[in-house]
N, C-alpha and C. Protein backbone atom coordinates (compact mmCIF):
# COMPACT_ATOMS: atom_id res chain seq x y z
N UNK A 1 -20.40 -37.58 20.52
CA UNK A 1 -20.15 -38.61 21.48
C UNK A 1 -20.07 -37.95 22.85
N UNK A 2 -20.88 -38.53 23.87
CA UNK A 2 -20.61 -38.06 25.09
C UNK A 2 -19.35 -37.89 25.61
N UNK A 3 -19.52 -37.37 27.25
CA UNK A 3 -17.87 -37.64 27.51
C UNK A 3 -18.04 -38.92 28.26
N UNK A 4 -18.77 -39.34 28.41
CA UNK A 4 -19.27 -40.84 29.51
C UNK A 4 -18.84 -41.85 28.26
N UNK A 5 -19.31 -41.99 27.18
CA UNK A 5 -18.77 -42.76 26.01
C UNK A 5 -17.12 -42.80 25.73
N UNK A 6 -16.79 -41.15 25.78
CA UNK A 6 -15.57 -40.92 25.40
C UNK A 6 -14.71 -42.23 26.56
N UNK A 7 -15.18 -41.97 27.68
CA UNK A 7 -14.11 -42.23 28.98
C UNK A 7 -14.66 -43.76 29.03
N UNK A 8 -15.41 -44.39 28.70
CA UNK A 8 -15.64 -45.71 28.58
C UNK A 8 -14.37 -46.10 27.32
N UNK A 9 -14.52 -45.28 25.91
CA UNK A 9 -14.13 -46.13 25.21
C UNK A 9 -12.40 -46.25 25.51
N UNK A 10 -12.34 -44.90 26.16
CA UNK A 10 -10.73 -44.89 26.67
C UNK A 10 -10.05 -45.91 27.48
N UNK A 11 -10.93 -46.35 28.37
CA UNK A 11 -11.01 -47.14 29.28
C UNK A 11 -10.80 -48.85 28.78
N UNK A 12 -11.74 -49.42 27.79
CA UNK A 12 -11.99 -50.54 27.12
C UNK A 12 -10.14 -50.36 25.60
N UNK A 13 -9.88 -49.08 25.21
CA UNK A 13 -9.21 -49.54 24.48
C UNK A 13 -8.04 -49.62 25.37
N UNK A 14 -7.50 -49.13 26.77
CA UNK A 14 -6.68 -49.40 27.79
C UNK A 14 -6.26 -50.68 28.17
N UNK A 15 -7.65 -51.43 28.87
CA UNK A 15 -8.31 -52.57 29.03
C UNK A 15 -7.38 -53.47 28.11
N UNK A 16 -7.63 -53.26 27.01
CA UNK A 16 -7.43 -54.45 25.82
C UNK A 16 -5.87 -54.30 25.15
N UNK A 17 -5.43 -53.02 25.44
CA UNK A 17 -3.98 -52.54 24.97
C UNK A 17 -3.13 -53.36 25.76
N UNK A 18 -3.83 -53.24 27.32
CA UNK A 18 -2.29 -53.39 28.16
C UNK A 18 -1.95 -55.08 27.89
N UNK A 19 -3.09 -55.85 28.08
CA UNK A 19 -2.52 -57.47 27.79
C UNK A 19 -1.83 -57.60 26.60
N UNK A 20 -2.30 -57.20 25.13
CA UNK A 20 -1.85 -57.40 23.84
C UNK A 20 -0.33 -56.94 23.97
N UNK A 21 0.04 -55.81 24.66
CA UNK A 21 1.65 -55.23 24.70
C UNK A 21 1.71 -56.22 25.44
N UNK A 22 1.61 -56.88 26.88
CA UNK A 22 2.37 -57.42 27.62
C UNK A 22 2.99 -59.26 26.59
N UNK A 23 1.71 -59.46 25.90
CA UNK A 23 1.93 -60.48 25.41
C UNK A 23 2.74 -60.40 24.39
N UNK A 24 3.03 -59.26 23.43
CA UNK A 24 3.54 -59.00 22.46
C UNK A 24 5.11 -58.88 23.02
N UNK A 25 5.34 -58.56 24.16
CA UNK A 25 7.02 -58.55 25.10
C UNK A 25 6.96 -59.22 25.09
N UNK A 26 6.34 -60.30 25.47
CA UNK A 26 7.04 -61.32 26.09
C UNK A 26 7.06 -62.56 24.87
N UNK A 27 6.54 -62.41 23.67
CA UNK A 27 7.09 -62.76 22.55
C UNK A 27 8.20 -62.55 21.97
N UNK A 28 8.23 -60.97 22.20
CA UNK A 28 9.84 -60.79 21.44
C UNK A 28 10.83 -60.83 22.25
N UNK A 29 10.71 -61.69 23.50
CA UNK A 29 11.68 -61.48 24.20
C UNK A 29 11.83 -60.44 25.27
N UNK A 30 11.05 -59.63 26.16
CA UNK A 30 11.15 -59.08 27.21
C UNK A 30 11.35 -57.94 26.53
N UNK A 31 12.72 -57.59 26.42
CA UNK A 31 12.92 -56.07 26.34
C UNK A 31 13.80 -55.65 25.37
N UNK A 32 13.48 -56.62 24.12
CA UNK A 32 13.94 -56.52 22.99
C UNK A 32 12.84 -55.94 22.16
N UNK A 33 13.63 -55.26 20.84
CA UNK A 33 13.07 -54.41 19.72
C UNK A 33 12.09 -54.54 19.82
N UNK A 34 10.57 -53.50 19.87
CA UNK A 34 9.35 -54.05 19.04
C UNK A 34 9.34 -54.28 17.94
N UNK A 35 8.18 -54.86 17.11
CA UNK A 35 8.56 -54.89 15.83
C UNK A 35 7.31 -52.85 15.90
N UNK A 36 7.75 -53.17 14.40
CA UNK A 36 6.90 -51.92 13.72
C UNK A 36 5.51 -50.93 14.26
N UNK A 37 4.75 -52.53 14.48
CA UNK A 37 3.08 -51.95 14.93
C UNK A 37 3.02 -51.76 16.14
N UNK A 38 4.05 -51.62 16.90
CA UNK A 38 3.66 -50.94 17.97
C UNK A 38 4.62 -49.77 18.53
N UNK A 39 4.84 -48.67 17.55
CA UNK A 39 5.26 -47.69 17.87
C UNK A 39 4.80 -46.24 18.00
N UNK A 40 3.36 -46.82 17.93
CA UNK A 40 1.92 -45.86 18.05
C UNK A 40 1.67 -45.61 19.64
N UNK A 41 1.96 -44.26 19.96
CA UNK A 41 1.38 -44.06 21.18
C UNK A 41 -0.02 -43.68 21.63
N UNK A 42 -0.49 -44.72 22.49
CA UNK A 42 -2.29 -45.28 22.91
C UNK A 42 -2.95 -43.55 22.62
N UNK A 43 -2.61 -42.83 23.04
CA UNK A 43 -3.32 -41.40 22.59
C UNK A 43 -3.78 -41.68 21.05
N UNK A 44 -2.76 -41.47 20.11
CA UNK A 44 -2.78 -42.02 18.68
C UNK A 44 -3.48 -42.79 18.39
N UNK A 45 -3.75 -44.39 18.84
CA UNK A 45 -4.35 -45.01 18.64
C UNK A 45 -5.74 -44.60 18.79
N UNK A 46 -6.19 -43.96 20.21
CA UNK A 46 -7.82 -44.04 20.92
C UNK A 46 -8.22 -42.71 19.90
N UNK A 47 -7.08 -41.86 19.47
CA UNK A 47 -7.73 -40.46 18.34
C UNK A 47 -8.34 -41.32 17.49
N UNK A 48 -7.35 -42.09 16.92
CA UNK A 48 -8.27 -43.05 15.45
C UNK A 48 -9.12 -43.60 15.63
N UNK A 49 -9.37 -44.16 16.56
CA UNK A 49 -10.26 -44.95 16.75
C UNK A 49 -11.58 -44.20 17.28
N UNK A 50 -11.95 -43.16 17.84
CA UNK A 50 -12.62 -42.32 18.07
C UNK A 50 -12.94 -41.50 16.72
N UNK A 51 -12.54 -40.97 15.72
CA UNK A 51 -12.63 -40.67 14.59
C UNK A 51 -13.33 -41.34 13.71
N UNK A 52 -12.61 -42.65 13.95
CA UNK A 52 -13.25 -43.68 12.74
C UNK A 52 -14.50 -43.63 13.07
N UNK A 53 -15.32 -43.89 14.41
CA UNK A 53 -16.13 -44.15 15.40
C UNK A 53 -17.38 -43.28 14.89
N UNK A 54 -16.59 -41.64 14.61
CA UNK A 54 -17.63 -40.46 14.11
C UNK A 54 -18.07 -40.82 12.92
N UNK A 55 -16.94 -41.12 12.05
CA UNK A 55 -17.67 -41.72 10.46
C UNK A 55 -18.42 -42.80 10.37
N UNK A 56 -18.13 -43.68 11.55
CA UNK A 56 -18.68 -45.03 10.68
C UNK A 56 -19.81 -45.39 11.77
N UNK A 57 -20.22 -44.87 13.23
CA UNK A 57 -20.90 -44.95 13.99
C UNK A 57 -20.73 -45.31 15.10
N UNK A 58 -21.54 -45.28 15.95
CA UNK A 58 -20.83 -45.62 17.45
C UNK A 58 -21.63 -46.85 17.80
N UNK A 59 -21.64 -47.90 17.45
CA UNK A 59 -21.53 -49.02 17.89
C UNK A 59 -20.64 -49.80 18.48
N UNK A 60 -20.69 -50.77 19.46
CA UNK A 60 -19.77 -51.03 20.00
C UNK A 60 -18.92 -52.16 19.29
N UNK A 61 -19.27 -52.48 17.82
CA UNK A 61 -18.70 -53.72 17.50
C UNK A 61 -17.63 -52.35 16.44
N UNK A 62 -17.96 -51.16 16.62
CA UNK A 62 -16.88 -49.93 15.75
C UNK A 62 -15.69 -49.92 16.87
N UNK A 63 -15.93 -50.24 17.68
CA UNK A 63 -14.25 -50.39 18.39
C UNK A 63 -13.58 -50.99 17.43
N UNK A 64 -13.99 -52.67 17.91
CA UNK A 64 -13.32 -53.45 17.52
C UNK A 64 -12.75 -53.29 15.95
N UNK A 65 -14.15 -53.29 15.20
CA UNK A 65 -13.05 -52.63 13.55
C UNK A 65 -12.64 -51.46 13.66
N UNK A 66 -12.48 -50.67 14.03
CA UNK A 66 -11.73 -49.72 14.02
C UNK A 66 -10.32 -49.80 14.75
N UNK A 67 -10.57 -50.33 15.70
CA UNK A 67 -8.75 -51.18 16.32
C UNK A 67 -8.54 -51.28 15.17
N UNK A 68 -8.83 -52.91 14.75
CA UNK A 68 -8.58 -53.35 13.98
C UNK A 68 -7.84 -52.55 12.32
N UNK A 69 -8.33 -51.47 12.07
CA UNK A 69 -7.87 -50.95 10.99
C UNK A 69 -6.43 -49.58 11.33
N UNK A 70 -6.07 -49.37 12.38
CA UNK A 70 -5.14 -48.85 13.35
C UNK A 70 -4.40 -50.12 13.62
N UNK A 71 -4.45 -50.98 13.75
CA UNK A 71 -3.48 -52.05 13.66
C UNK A 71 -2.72 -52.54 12.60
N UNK A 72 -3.74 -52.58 11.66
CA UNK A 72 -3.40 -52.81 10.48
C UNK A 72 -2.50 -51.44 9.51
N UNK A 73 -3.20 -50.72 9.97
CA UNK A 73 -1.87 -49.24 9.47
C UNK A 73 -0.83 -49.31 10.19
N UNK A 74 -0.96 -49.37 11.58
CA UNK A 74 0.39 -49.59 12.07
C UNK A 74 1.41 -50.49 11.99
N UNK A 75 1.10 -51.69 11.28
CA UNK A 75 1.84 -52.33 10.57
C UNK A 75 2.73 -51.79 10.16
N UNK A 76 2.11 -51.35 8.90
CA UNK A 76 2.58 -50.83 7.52
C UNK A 76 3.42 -50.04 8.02
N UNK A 77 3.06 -48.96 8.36
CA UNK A 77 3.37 -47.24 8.24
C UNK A 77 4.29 -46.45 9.49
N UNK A 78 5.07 -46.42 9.70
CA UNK A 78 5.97 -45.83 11.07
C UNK A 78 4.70 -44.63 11.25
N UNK A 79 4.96 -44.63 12.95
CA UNK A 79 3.97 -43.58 13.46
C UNK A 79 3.99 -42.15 12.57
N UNK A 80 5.27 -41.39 12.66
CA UNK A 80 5.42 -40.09 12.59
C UNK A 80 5.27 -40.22 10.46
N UNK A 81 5.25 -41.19 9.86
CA UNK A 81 4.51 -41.27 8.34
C UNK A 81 3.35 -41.12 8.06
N UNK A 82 2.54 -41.81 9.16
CA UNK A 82 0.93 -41.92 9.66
C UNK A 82 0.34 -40.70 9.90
N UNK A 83 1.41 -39.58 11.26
CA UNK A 83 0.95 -38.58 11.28
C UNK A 83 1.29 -37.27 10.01
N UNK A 84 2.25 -37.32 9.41
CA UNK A 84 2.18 -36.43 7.74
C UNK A 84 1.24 -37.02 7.07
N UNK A 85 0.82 -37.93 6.42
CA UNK A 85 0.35 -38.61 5.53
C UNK A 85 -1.38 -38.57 6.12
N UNK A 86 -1.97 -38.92 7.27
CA UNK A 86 -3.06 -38.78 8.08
C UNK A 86 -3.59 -36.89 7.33
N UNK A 87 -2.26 -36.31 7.91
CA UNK A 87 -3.04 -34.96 8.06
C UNK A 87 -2.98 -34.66 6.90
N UNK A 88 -2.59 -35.04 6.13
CA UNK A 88 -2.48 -34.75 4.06
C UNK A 88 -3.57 -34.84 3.46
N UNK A 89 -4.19 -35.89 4.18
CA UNK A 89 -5.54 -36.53 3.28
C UNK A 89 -6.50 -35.89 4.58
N UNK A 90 -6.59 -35.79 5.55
CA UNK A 90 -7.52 -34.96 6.13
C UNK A 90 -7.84 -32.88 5.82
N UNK A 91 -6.81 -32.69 5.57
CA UNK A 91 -6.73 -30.93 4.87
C UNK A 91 -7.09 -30.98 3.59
N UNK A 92 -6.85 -31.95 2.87
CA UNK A 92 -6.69 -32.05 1.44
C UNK A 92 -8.15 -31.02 0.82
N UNK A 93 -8.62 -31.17 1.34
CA UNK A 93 -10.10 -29.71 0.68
C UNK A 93 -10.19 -28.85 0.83
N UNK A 94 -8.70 -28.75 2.39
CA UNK A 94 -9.08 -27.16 2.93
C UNK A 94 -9.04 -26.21 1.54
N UNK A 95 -10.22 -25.05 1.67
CA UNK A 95 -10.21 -24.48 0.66
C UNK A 95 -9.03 -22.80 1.30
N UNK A 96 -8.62 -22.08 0.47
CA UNK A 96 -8.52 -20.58 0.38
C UNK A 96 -6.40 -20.91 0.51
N UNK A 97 -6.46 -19.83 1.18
CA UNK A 97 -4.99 -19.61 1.59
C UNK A 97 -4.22 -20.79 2.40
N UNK A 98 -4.96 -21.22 3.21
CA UNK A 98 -4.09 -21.92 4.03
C UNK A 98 -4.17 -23.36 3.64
N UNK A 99 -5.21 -23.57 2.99
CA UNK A 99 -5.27 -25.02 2.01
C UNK A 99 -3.96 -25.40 1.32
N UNK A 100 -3.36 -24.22 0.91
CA UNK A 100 -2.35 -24.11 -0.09
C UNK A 100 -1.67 -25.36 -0.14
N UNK A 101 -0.68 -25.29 1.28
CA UNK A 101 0.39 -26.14 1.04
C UNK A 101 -0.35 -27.61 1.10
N UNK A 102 -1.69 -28.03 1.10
CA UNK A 102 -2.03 -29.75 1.40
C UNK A 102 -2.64 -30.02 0.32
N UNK A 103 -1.88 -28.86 -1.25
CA UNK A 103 -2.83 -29.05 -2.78
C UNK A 103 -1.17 -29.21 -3.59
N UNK A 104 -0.03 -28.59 -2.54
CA UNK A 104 0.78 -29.14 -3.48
C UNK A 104 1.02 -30.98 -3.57
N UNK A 105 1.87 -31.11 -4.71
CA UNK A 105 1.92 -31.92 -5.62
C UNK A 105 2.46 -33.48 -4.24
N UNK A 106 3.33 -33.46 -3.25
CA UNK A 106 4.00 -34.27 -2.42
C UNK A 106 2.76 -34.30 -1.64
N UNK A 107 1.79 -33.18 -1.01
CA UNK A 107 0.93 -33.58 -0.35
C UNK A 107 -0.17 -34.61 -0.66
N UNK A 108 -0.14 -34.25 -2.01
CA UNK A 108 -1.44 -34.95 -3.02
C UNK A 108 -0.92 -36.42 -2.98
N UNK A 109 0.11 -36.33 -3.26
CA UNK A 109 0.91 -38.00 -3.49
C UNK A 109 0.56 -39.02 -1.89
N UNK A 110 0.92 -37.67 -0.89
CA UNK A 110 0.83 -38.64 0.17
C UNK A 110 -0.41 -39.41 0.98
N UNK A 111 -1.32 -37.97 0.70
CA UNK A 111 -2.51 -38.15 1.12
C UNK A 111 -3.02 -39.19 0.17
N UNK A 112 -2.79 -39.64 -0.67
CA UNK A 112 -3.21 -40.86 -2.10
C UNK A 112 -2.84 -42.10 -1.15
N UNK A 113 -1.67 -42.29 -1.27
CA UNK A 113 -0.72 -43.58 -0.26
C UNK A 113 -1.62 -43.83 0.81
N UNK A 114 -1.88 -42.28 1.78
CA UNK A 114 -2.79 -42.95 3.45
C UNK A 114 -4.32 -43.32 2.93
N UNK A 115 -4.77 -42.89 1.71
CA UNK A 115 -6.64 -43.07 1.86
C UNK A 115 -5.76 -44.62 0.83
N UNK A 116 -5.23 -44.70 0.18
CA UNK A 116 -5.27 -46.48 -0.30
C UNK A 116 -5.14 -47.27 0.75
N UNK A 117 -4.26 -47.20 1.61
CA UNK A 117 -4.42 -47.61 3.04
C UNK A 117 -4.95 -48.11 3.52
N UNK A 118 -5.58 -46.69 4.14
CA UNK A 118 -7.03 -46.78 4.79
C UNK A 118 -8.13 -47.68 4.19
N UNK A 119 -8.10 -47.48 2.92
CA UNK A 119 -9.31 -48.23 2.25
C UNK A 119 -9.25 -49.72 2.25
N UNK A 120 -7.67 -49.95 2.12
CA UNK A 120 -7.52 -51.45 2.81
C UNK A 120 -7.95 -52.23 3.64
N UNK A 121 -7.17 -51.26 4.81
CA UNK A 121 -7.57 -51.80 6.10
C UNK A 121 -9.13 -52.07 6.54
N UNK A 122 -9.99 -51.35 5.36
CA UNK A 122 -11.18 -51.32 5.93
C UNK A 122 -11.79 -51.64 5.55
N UNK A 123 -11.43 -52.30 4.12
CA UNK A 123 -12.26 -53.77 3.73
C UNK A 123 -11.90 -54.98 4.91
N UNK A 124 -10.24 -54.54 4.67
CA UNK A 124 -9.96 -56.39 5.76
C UNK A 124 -10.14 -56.49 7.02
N UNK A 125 -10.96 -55.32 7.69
CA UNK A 125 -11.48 -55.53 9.27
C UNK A 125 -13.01 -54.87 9.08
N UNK A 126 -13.66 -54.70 7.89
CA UNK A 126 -15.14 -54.81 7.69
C UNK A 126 -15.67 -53.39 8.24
N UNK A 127 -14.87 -52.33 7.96
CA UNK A 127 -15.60 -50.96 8.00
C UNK A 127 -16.18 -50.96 6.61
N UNK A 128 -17.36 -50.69 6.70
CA UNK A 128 -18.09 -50.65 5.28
C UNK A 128 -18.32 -49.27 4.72
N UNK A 129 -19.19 -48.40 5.21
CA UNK A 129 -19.87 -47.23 5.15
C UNK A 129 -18.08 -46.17 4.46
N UNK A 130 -17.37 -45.75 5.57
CA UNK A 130 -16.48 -45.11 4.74
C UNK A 130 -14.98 -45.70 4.13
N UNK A 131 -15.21 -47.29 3.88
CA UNK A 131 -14.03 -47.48 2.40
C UNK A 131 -15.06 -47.13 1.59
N UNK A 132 -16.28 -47.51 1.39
CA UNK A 132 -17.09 -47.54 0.16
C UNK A 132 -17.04 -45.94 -0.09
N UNK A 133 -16.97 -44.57 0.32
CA UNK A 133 -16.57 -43.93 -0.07
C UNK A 133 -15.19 -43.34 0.00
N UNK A 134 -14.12 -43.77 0.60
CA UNK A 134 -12.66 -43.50 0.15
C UNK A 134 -12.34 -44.35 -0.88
N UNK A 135 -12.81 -44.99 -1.13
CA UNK A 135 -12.31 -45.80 -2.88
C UNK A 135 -12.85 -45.54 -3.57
N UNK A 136 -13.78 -44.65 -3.64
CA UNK A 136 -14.51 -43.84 -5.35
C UNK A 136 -13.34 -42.56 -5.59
């Protein structure tokens, strides 16, 4: 991905962040609790979504499902669960020495939990290409 792409898509998921928070305050009341899904900081978010982007292509309708499936985890999952559980199932092949600790038995469990997830979210916002291979 270029960096002209990169700084567009940064830009468009900015764009579209700042109304959804403002509207989402002023639902719960100004400056009361968020709920859950939004305790993802926009860095976090635009990584995933840029990631997803590499697997599944850079089209511009891969924003939108790819938000979409970052929304839908963030639901679920408190940020700092997202980030153990994310990097569990992303190492999970590292091969040799340093693979080690993302083959024990808690890593295996967790990284299981984030790709069922994932595979969720990405039937119910229409990423096709990689649930169809995180659910084999």
């Amino acid at each position: 991905m270029t960096s002209r792409c990169r700084a567009l898509l940064a830009f468009a998921s900015f764009a579209l962040a700042s109304p959804l928070a403002l509207a989402a305050g002023a639902s719960a009341g100004g400056n009361a609790a968020q709920g859950k899904g939004n305790d993802y900081p926009t860095q976090g978010r635009v990584e995933y979504v840029l990631s997803c982007m590499d697997d599944n292509g850079h089209d511009f309708v891969n924003v939108y499902k790819c938000s979409c499936v970052i929304d839908r985890i963030s639901a679920v999952l408190p940020y700092d669960d997202f980030v153990e559980q994310s990097t569990f199932a992303k190492y999970a092949t590292l091969g040799g020495e340093g693979g080690a600790e993302f083959r024990v038995d808690r890593a295996k469990a967790q990284a299981k939990k984030f790709l069922a997830l994932q595979a969720d979210a990405y039937r119910a916002c229409g990423v096709s290409k990689q649930a169809a291979s995180v659910a084999k």
